[in-house]
C-alpha atoms as a PDB file:
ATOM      1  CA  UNK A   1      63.273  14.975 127.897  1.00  0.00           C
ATOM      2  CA  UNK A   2      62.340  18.507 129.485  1.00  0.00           C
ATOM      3  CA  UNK A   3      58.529  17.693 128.771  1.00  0.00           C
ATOM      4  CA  UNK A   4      58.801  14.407 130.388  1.00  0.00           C
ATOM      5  CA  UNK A   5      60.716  15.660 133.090  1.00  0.00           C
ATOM      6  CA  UNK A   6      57.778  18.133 134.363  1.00  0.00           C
ATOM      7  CA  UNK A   7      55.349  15.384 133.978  1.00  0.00           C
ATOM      8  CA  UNK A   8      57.738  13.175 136.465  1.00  0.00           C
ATOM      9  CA  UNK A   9      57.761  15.641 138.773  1.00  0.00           C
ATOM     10  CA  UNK A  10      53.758  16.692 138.324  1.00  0.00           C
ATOM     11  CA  UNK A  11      52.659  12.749 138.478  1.00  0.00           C
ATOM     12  CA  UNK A  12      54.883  11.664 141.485  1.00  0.00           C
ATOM     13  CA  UNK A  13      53.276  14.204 144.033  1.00  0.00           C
ATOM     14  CA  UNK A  14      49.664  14.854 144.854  1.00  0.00           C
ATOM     15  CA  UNK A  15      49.746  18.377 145.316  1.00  0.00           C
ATOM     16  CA  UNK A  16      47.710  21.092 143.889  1.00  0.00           C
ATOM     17  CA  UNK A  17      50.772  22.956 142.453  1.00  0.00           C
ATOM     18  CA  UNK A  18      54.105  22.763 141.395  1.00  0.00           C
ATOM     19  CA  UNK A  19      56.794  25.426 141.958  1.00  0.00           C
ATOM     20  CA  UNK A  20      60.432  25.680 141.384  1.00  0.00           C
ATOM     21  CA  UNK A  21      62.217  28.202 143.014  1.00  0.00           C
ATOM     22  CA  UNK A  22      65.514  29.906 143.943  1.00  0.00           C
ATOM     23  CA  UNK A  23      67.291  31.069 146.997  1.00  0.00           C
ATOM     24  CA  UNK A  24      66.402  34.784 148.218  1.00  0.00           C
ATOM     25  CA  UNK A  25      63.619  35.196 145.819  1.00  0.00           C
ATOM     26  CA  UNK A  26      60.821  36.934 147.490  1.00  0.00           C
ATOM     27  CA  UNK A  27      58.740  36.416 144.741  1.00  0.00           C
ATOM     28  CA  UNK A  28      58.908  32.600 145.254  1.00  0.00           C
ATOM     29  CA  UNK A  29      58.172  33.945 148.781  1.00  0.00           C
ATOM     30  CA  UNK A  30      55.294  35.788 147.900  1.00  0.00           C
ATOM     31  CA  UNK A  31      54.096  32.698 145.145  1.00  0.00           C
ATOM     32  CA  UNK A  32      54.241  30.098 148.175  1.00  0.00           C
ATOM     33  CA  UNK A  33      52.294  32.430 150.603  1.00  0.00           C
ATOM     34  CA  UNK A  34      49.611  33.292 148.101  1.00  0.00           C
ATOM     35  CA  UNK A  35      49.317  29.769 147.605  1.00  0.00           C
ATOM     36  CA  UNK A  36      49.039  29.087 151.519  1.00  0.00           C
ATOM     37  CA  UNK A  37      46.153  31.702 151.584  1.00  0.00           C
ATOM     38  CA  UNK A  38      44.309  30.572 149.412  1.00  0.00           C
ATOM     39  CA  UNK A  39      44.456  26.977 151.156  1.00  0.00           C
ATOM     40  CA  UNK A  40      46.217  25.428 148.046  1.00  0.00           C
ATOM     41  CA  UNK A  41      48.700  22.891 148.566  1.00  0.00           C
ATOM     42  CA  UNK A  42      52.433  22.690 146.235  1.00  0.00           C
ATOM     43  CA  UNK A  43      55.332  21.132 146.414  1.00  0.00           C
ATOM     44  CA  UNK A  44      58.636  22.918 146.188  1.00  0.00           C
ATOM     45  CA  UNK A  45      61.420  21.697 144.128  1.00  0.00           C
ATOM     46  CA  UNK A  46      64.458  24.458 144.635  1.00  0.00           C
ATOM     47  CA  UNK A  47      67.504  25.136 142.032  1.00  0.00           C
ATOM     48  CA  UNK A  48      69.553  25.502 144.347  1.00  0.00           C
ATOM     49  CA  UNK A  49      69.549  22.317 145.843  1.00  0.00           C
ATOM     50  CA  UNK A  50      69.114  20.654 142.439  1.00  0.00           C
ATOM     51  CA  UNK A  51      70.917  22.621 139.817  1.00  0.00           C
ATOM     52  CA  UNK A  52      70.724  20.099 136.930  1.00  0.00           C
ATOM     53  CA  UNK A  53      67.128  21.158 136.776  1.00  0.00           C
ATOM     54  CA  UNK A  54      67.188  24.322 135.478  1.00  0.00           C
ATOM     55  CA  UNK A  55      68.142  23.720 131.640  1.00  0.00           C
ATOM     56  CA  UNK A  56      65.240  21.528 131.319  1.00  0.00           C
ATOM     57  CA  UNK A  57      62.698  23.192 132.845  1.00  0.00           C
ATOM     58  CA  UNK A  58      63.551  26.429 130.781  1.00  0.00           C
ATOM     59  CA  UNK A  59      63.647  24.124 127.854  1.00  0.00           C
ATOM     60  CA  UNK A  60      60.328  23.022 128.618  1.00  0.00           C
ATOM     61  CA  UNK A  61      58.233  26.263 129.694  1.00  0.00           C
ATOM     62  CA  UNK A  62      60.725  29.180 127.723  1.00  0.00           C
ATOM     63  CA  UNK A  63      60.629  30.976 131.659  1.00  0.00           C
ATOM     64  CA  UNK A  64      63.922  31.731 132.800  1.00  0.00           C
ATOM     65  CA  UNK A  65      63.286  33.477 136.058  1.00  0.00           C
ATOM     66  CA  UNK A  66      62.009  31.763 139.535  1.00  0.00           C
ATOM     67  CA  UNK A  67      59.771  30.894 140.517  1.00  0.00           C
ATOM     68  CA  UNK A  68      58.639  28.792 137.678  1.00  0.00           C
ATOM     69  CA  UNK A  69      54.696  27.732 138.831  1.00  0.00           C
ATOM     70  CA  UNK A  70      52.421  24.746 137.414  1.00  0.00           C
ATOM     71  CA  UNK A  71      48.794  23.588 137.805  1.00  0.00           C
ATOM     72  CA  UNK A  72      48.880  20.298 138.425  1.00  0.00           C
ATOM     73  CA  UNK A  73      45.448  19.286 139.550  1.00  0.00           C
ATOM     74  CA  UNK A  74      44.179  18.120 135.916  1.00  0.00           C
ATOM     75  CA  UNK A  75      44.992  15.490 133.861  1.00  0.00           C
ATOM     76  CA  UNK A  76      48.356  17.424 132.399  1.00  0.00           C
ATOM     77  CA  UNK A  77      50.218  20.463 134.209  1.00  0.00           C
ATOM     78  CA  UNK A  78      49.462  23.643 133.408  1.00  0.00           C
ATOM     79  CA  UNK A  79      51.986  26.430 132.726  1.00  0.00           C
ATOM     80  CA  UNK A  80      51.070  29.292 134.685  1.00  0.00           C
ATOM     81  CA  UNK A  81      54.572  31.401 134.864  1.00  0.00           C
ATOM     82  CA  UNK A  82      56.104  33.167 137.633  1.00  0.00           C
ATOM     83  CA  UNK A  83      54.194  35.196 140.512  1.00  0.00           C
ATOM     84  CA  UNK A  84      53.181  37.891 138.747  1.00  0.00           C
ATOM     85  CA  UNK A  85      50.831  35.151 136.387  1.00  0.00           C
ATOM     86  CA  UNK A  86      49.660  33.271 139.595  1.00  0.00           C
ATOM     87  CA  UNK A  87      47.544  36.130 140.647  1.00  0.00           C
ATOM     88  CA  UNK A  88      45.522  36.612 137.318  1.00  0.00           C
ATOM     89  CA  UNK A  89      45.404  32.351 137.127  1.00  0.00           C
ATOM     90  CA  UNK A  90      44.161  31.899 140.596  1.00  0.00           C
ATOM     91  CA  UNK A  91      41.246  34.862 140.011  1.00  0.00           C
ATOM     92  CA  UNK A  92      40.326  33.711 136.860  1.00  0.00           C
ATOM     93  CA  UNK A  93      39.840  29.770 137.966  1.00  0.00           C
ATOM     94  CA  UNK A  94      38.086  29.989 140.818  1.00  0.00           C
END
């Protein structure tokens, strides 16, 4: 169910990246913006506004903390992690 879930969400928008985030987290701040800079589009699905999602996209990743970041461009989406793995990801896959 959590897989399947993330593959819902990665197959039903046409977006370079995926990236669930929180309320007052500058980090999802900082995640979106480095995205925006780098001209790379994402599409934001927030915890706040849809709690129920949480559990299973722990479940699915083991990454408790926000913002919670995929590569979706390929064939299947790609686990990056939070912000602090975006920077590293987006370096090395130029």
């Amino acid at each position: 169910m959590s897989e399947e879930l993330i593959l819902e969400h990665a197959n039903s928008h046409a977006t370079d990246f995926l990236v669930y985030t929180g309320q007052f987290c500058g980090y999802c701040t900082a995640a979106k913006r480095l995205l925006n800079s780098k001209n790379l589009s994402f599409t934001e699905i927030s915890f706040d506004e849809q709690p129920d999602l949480r559990k299973p996209v722990v479940e699915a990743t083991g990454h408790r903390t926000v913002p919670v970041i995929l590569d979706i461009r390929g064939e299947q989406p790609v686990f990056i992690g939070g912000f602090d793995q975006l920077q590293p990801y987006l370096r090395q896959s130029r």
